[in-house]
Protein backbone atom coordinates (compact mmCIF):
# COMPACT_ATOMS: atom_id res chain seq x y z
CA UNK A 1 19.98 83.16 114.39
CA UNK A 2 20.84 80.35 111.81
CA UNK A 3 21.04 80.92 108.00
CA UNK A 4 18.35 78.50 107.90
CA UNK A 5 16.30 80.57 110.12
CA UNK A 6 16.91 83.47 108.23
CA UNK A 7 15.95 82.05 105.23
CA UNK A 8 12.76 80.88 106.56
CA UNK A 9 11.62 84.47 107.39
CA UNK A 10 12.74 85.33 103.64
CA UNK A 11 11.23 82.97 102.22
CA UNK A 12 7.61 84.25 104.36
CA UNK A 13 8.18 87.56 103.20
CA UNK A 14 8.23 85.98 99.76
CA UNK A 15 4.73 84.52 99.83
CA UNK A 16 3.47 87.80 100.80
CA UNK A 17 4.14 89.21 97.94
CA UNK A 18 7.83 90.39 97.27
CA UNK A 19 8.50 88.67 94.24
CA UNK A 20 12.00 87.69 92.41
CA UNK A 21 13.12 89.50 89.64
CA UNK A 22 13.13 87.55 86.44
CA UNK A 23 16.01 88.33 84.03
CA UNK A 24 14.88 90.77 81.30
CA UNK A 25 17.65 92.04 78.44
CA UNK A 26 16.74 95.45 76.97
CA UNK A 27 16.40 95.05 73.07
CA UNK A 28 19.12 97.57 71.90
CA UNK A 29 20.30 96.29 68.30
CA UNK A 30 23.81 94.72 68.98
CA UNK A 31 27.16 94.37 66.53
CA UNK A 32 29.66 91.54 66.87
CA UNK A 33 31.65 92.01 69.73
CA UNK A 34 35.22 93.14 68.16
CA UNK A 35 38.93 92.71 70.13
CA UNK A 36 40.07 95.26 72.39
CA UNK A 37 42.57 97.57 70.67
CA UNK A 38 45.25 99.55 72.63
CA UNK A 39 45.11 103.29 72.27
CA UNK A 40 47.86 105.55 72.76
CA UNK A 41 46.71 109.76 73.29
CA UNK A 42 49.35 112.28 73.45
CA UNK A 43 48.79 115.08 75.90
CA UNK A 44 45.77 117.57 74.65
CA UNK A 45 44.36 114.73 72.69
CA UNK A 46 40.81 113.68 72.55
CA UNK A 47 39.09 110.42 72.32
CA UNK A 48 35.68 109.20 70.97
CA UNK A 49 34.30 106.45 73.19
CA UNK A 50 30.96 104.88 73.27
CA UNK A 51 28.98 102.23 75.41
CA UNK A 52 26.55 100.27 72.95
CA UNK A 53 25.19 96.77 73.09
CA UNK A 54 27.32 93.92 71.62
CA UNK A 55 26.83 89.92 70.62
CA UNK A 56 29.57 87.92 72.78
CA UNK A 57 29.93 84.18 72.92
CA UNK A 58 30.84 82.61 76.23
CA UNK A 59 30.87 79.12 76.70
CA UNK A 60 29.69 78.14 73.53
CA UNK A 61 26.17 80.68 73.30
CA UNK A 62 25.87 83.72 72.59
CA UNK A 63 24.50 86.47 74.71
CA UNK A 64 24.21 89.89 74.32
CA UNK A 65 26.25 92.34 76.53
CA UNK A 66 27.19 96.11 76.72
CA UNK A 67 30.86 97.18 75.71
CA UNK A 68 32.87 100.17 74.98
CA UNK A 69 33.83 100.52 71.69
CA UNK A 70 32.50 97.05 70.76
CA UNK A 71 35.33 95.26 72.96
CA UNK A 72 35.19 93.92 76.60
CA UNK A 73 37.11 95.28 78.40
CA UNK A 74 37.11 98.62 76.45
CA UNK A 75 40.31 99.81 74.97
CA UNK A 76 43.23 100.07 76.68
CA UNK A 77 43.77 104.02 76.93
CA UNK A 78 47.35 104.65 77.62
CA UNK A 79 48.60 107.93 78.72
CA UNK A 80 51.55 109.94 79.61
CA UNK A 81 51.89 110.52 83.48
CA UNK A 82 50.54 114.52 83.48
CA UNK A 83 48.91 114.90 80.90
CA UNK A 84 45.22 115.93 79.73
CA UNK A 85 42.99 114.59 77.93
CA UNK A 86 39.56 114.65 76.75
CA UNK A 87 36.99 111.77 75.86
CA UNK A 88 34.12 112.60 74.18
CA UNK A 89 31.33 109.73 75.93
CA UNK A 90 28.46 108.41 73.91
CA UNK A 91 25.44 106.57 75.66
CA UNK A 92 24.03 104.02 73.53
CA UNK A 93 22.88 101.69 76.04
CA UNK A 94 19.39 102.45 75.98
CA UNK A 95 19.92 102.97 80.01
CA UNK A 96 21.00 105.87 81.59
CA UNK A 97 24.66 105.69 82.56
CA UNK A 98 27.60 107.81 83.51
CA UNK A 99 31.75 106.96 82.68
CA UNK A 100 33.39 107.18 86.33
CA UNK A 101 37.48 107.56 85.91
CA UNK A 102 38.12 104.90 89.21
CA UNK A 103 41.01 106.23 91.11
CA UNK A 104 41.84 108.94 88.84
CA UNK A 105 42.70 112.52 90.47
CA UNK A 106 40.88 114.38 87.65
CA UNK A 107 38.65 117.71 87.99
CA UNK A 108 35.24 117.16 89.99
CA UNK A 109 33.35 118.02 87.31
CA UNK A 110 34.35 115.38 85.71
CA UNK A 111 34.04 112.31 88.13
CA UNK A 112 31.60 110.76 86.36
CA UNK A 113 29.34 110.01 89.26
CA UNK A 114 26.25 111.23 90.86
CA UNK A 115 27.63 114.15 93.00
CA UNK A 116 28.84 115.84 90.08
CA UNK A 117 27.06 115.01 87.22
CA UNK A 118 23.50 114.30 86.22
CA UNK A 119 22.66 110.63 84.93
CA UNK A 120 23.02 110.35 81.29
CA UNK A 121 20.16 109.58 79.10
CA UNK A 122 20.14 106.99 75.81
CA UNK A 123 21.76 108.83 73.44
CA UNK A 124 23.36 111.75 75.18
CA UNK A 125 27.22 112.69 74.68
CA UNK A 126 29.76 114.29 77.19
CA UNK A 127 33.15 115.35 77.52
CA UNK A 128 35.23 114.63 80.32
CA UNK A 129 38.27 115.83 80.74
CA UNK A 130 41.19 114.09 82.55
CA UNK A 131 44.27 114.49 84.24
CA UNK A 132 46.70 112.34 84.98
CA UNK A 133 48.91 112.96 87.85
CA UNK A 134 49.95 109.48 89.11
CA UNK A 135 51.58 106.16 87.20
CA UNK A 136 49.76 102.71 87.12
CA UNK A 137 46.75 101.35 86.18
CA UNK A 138 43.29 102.93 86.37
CA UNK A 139 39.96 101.78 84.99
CA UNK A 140 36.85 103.36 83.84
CA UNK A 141 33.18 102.22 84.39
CA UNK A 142 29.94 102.94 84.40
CA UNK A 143 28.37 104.67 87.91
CA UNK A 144 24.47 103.59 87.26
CA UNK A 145 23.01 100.57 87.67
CA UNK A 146 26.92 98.85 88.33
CA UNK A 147 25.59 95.57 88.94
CA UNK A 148 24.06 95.28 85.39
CA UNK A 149 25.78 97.58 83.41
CA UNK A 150 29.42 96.46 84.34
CA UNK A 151 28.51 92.82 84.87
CA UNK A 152 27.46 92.69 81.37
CA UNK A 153 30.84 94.15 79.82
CA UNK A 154 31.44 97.80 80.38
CA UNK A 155 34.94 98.09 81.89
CA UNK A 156 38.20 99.34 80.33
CA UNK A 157 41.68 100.67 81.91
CA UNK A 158 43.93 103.55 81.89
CA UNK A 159 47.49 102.42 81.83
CA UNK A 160 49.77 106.16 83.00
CA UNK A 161 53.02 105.47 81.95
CA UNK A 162 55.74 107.30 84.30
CA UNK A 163 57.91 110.37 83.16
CA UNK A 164 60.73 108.06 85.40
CA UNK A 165 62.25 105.48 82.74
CA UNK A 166 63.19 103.80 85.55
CA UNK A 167 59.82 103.59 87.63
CA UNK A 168 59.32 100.06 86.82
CA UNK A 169 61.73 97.55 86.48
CA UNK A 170 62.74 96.46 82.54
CA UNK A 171 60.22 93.89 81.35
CA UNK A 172 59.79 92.23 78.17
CA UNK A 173 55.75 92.82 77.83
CA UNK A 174 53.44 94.41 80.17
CA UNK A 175 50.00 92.80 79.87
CA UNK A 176 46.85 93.82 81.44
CA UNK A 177 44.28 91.21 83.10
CA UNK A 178 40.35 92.12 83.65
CA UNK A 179 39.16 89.38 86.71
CA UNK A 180 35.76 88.86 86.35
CA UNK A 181 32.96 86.43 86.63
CA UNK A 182 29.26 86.02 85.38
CA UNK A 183 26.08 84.00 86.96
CA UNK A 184 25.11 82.07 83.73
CA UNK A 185 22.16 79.89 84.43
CA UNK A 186 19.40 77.72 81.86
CA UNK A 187 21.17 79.74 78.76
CA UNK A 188 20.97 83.37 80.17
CA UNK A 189 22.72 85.82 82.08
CA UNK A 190 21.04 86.08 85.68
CA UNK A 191 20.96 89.94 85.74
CA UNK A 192 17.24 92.25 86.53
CA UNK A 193 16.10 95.33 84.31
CA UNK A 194 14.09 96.12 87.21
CA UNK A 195 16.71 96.75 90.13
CA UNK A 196 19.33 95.40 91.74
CA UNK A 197 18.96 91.64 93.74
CA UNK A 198 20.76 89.82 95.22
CA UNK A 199 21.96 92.69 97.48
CA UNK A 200 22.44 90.59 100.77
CA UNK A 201 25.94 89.08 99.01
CA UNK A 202 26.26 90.23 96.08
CA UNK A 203 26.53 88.64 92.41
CA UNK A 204 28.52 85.67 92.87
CA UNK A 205 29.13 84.14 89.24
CA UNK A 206 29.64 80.51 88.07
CA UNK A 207 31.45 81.39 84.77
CA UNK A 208 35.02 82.93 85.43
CA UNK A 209 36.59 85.01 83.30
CA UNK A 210 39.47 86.79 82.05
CA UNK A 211 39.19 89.86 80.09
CA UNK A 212 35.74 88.85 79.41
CA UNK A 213 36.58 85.38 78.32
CA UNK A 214 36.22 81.88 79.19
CA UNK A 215 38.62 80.49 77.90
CA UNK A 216 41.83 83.23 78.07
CA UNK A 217 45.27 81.67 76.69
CA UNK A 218 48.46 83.92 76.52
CA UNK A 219 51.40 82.56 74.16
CA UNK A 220 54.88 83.41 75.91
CA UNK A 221 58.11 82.39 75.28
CA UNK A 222 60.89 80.87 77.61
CA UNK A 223 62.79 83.26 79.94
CA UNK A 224 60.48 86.17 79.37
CA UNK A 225 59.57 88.13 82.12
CA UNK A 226 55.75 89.92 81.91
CA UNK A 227 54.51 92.72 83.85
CA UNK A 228 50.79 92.06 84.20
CA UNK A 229 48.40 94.55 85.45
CA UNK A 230 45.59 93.01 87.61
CA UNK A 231 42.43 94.42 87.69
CA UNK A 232 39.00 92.86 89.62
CA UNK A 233 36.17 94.25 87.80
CA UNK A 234 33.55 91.49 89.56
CA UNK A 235 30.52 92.67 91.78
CA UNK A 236 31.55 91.13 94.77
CA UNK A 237 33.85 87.81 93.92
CA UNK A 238 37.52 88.27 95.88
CA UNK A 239 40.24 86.78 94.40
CA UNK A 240 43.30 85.43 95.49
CA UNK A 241 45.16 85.93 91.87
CA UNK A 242 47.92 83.24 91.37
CA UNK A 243 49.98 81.53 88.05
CA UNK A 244 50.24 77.90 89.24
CA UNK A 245 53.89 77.11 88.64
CA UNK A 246 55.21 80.55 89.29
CA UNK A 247 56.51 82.74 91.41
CA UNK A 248 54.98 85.90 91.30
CA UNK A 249 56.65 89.38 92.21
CA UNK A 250 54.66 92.11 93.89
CA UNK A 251 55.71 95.59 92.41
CA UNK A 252 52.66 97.79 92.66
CA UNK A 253 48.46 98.22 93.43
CA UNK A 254 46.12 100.48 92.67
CA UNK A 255 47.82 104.01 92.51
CA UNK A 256 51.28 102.85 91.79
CA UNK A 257 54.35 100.86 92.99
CA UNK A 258 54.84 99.81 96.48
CA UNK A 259 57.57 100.83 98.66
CA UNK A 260 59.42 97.30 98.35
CA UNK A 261 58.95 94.78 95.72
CA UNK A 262 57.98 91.55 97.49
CA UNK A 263 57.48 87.67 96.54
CA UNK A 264 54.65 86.22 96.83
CA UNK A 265 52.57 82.73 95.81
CA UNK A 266 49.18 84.61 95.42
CA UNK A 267 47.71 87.95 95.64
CA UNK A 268 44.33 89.13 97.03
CA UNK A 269 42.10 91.31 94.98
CA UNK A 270 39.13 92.84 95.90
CA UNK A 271 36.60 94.04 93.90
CA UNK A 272 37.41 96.92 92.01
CA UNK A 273 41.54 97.09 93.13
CA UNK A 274 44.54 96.12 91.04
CA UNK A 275 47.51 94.10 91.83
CA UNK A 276 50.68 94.91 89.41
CA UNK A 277 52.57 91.55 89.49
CA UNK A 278 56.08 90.54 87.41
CA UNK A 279 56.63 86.83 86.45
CA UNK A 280 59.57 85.01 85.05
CA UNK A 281 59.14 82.14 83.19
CA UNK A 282 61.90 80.18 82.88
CA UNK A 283 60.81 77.26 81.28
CA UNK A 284 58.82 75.75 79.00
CA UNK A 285 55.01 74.42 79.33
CA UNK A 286 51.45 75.58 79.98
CA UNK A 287 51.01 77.64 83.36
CA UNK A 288 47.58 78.28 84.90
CA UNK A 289 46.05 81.35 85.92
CA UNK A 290 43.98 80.93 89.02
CA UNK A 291 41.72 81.91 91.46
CA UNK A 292 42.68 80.17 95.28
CA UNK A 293 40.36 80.12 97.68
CA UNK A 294 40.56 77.70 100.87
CA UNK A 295 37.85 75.64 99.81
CA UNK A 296 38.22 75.29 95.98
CA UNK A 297 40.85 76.40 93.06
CA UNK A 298 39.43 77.98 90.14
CA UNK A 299 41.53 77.77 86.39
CA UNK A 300 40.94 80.76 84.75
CA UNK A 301 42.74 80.21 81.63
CA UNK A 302 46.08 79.28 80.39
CA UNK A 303 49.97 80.56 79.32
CA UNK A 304 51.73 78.71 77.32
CA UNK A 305 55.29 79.15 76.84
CA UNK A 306 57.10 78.11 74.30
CA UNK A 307 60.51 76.32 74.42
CA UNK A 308 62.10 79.41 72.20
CA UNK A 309 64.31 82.02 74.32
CA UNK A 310 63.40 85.15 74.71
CA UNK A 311 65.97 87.30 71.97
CA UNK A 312 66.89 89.78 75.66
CA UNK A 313 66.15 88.42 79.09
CA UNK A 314 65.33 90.15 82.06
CA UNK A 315 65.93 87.44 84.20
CA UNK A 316 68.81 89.45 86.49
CA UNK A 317 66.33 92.10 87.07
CA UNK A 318 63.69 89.85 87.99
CA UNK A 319 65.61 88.77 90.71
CA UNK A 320 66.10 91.92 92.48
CA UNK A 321 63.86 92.92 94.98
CA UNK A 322 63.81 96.67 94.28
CA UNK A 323 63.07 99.65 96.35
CA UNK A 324 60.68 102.23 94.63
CA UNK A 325 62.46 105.72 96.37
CA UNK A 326 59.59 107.79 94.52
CA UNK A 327 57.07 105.95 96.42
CA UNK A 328 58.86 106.58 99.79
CA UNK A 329 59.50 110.22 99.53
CA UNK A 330 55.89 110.67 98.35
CA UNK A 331 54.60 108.87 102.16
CA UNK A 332 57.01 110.63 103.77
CA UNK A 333 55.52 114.11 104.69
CA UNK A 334 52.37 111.83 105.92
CA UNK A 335 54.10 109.25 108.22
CA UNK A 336 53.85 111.39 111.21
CA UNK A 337 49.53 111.06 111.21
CA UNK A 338 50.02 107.01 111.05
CA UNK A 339 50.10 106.64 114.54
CA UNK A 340 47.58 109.60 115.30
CA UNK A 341 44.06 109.41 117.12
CA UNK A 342 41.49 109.10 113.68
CA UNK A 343 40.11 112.24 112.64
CA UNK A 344 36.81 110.06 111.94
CA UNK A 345 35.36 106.41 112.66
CA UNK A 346 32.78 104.71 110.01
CA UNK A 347 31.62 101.29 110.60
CA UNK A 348 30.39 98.92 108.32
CA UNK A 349 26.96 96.75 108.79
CA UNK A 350 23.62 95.91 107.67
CA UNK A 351 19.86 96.12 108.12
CA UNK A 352 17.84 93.31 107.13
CA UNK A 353 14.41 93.80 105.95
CA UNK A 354 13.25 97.00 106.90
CA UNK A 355 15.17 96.94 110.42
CA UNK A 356 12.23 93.46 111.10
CA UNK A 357 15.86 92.14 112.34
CA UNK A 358 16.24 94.79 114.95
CA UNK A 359 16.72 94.80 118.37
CA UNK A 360 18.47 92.65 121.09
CA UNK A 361 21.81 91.55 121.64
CA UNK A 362 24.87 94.15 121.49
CA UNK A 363 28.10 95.14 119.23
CA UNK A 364 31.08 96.42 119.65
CA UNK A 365 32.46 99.87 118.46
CA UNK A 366 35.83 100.48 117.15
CA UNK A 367 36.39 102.32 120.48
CA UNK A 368 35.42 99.21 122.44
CA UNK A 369 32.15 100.64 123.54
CA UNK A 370 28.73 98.38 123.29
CA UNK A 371 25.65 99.32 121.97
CA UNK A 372 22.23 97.78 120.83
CA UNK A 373 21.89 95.45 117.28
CA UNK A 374 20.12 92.43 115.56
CA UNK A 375 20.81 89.00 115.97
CA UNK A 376 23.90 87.85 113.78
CA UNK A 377 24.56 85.45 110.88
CA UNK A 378 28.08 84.32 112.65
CA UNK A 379 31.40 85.85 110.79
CA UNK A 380 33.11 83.99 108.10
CA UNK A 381 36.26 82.26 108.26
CA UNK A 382 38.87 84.25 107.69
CA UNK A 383 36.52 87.25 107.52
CA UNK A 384 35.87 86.81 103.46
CA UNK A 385 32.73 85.13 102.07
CA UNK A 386 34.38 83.11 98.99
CA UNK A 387 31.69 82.08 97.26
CA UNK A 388 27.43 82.37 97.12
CA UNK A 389 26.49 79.86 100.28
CA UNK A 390 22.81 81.34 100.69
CA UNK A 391 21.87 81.14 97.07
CA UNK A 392 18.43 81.19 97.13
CA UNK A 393 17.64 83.57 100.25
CA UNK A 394 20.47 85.83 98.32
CA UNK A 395 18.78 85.73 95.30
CA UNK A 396 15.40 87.08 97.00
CA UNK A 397 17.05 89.89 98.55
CA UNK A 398 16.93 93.58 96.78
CA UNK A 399 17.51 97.16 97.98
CA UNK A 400 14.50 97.06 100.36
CA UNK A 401 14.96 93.73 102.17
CA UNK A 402 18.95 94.42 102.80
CA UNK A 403 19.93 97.91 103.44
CA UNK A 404 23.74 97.88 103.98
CA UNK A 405 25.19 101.13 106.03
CA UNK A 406 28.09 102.89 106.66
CA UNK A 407 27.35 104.80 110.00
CA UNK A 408 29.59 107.78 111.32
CA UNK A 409 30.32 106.50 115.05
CA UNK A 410 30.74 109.86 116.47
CA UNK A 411 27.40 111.66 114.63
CA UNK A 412 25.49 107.98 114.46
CA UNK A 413 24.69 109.41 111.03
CA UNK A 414 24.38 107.15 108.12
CA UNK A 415 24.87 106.74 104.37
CA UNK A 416 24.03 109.85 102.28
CA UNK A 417 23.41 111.55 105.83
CA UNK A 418 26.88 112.05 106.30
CA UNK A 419 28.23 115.20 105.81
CA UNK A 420 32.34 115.23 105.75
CA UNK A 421 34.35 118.12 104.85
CA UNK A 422 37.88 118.42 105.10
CA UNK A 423 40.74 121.39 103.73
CA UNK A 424 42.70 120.59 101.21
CA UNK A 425 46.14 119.50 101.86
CA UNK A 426 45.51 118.03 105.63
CA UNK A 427 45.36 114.53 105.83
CA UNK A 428 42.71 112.93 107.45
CA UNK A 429 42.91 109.81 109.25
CA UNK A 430 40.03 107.41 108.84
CA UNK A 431 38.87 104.18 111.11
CA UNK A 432 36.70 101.79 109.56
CA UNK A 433 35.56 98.99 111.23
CA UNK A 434 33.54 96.03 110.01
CA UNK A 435 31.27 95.00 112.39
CA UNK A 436 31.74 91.29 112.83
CA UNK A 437 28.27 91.31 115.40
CA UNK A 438 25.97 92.82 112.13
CA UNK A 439 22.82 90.93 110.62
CA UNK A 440 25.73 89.54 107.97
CA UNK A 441 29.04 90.08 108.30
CA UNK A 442 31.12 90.18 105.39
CA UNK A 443 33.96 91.79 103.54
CA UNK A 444 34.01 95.43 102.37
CA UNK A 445 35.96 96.74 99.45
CA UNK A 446 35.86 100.61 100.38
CA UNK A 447 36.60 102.97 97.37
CA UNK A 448 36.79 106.95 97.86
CA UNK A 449 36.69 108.77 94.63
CA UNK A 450 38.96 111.59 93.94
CA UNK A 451 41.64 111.34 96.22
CA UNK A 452 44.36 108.75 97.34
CA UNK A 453 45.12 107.14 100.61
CA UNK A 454 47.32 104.72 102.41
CA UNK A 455 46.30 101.44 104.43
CA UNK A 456 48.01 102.30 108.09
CA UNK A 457 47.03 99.90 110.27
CA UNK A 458 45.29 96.56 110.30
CA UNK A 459 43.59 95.42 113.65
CA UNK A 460 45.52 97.97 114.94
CA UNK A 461 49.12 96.30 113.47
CA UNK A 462 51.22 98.76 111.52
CA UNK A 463 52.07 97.86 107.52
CA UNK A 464 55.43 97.83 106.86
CA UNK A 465 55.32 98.06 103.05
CA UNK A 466 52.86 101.05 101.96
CA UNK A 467 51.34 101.79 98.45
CA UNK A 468 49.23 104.61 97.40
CA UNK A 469 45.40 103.08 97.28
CA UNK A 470 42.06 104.22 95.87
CA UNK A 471 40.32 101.08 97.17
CA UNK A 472 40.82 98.74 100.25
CA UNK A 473 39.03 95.15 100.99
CA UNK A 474 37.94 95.57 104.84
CA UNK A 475 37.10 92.08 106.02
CA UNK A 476 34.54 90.77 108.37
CA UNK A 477 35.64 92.23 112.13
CA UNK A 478 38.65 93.66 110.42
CA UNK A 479 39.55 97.27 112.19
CA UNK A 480 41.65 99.32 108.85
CA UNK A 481 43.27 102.72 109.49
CA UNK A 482 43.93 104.49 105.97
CA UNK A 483 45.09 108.48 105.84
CA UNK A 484 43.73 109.64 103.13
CA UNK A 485 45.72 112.51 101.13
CA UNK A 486 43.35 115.62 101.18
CA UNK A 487 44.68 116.62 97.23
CA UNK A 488 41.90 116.93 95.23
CA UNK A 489 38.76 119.73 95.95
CA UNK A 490 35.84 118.96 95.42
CA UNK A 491 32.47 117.03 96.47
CA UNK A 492 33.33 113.47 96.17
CA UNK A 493 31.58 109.98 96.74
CA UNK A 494 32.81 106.86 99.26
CA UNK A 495 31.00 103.73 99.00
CA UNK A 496 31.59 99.87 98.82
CA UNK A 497 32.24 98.92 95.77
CA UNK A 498 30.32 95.12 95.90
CA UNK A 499 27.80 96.48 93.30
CA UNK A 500 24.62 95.26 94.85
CA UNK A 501 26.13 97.19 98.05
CA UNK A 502 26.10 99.97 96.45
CA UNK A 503 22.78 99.80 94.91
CA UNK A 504 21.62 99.03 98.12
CA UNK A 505 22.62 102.63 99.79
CA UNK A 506 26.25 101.77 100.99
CA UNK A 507 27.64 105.32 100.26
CA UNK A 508 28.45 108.60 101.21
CA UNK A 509 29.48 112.26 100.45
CA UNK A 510 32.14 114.06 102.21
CA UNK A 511 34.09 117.61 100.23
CA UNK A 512 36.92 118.58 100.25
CA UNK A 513 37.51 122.69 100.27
């Protein structure tokens, strides 16, 4: 079936009676939004954060948005590798909300999502208290309503430093990067009180951003080398994070550094991972932060560097191409499960109003086996969908119209229906396969909460250069193998983590005893 034939039957459905959403804003009063600060809390400290509504100019208008602490992103919160702390959460968003600790190994109880904790109201406080076992960079978020609530500001990180001195190579500044976009159109932000939309593709924006602005610039100074941590805090937008002009060094992702350092001209992101990059530059002029895609380069802002010399460079240790032994002796125990039959098999696809779509022609399994499913939108190139290229049929989708899955191929049970459990400390190896024969095949960025895994396999090819992930972009017909490290007890979620996915029932439960 065409696009254009899909659209048609959309666009029917329409008539009948299943209206758009118009774009409401909730009238919470709303400060100036203020700069993000950097906080620094010892071990035992504790921390008073709150979501409220804000005034933010993009693009010359202002709009009101939701931040933490009156910045976006939120403060950096910067913590010792082990230690506890506690932050005492305010909800002033007028919405109910929760503040989900993305990748951190902290107490259940304190997950901040919707196995362990009960939606907070307007106005409600709670404590959550954190631990911190692994380096790098973290984030925090809201876990209700993600599609509004984040795409309107509410996002901060967690930077763990390492008790190794020597975990990271010396740099002269380490600088952390929110990627983000919004869908900005006749003066207002396209976003719906009522529910999620646009759940077919997500929220593809129009305005990019870095760390919530339009317009980023970062002053820098010849021959200094910055460590910048990467995060993608969009609903669905991939990007392919490059600095046009220079080279960029690959030293760590979402749960720390990688085995190897390695050079590369871009780096992909998907929604909700990080990418920890180094860059040397060694001479003088403006250098562009961007966004590549195949079809179209994005700017996203601007460094310029100065023709003054950095008072101590770097540059020697720049050029080394480093090993990270912590990171290898940490896989090691686990490398004999890479090459293991998986312990279970989740595929990834999609029902399109109501299961209408149903019926006729077949897919494949991850085992090879066939078995019954809709007609098929045709998979993307490259198995990522760059950009919004079904705006309007998009746009009329919501929770009821697209119901994404993730189905259990051995029970054939789906979303909240599964029912995982594991015991802590054995490894489980996972398959998941994105079904490139679905209603709409597109890329998956597949986040389990809790715990830590590594990516395996890819189409069945083994990665060489492992780091410890929290998140990993599955795309369209893609077949990813990730052994994911039992460590944490508990009742935990999985889901995608495109927001309108999510919204739309892509999740799960599986514990952890």
């Amino acid at each position: 079936m065409t696009k254009a034939q899909l659209f048609s039957i959309f666009l029917a459905i329409a008539v009948l009676g299943i209206a758009m959403y118009t774009t409401q804003g909730y009238l919470w009063p709303a400060s100036p939004v203020v700069a993000s600060q950097v906080v620094e809390l010892a071990d035992g400290a504790t921390y008073e954060l709150t979501a409220s509504a804000v005034e933010k100019e993009i693009g010359g208008r202002t709009y009101r948005m939701l931040a933490y602490n009156g910045s976006i992103p939120g403060p950096l919160i910067k913590v010792a590798q082990g230690s506890e702390v506690t932050i005492n959460f305010t909800n002033d968003t007028g919405m109910k909300t929760l503040l989900h600790s993305h990748g951190v190994r902290m107490d259940n109880a304190f997950d901040g999502s919707q196995t362990s904790q009960k939606e907070m109201e307007p106005g409600e406080t709670f404590s959550y208290t954190l631990t911190f076992p692994d380096a790098g960079m973290y984030w925090y978020h809201p876990h209700v309503r993600e599609d509004y609530q984040q795409e309107l500001g509410l996002y901060g990180n967690f930077l763990v430093v390492s008790v190794d001195a020597n975990y990271w190579s010396p740099v002269n500044r380490e600088i952390p990067l929110f990627l983000d976009d919004l869908l900005i159109e006749g003066g207002n932000i396209e976003l719906s009180t009522r529910g999620a939309d646009r759940t077919l593709m997500g929220r593809f924006g129009n305005v990019m951003l870095i760390n919530g602005d339009d317009n980023y610039t970062l002053l820098a100074k010849k021959g200094e080398v910055i460590r910048f941590y990467v995060t993608n805090s969009a609903n669905v937008r991939p990007f392919n994070f490059a600095i046009d002009g220079a080279r960029l060094k690959l030293v760590g992702a979402d749960n720390g550094a990688y085995e190897h350092d390695a050079w590369k001209d871009s780096v992909l992101i998907g929604p909700s991972e990080r990418a920890i990059v180094e860059v040397l530059f060694d001479k003088s002029g403006s250098f562009s932060p961007q966004n590549r895609t195949p079809n179209r380069t994005y700017t996203l802002g601007r460094i310029d560097v100065s023709a003054e010399t950095i008072g101590v460079s770097y540059a020697n240790e720049f050029a080394e191409l480093r090993t990270h032994e912590a990171t290898v002796r940490s896989i090691d125990a686990l490398r004999p499960l890479f090459a293991k039959v998986p312990d279970k098999r989740i595929s990834l696809s999609i029902d399109m109003m109501g299961g209408m779509m149903g019926g006729g022609g077949q897919h494949r399994m991850s085992d090879g086996s066939m078995m019954d499913n809709g007609m098929t939108m045709g998979i993307p190139e490259g198995g990522i969908e760059w950009e919004d290229d079904m705006q309007m049929m998009n746009a009329m989708s919501d929770a009821d119209s697209a119901k994404w899955k993730i189905v259990d191929e051995d029970t054939r049970k789906e979303n909240m229906d599964i029912d995982w459990s594991f015991k802590h400390g054995e490894p489980v190896k996972i398959r998941i396969f994105n079904d490139p024969r679905s209603m709409h095949p597109m890329q998956h960025p597949i986040h389990f909460h809790g715990q830590r895994f590594l990516v395996v396999a890819r189409d069945g090819v083994p990665q060489t250069n492992l780091v410890w992930k929290d998140t990993v972009l599955v795309k369209a017909g893609e077949t990813v193998d990730i052994v994911l490290d039992t460590s944490n007890p508990g009742k935990w979620m999985a889901h995608c983590h495109i927001a309108e996915h999510l919204e739309a029932g892509m999740m799960f439960t599986f514990k952890v005893e």
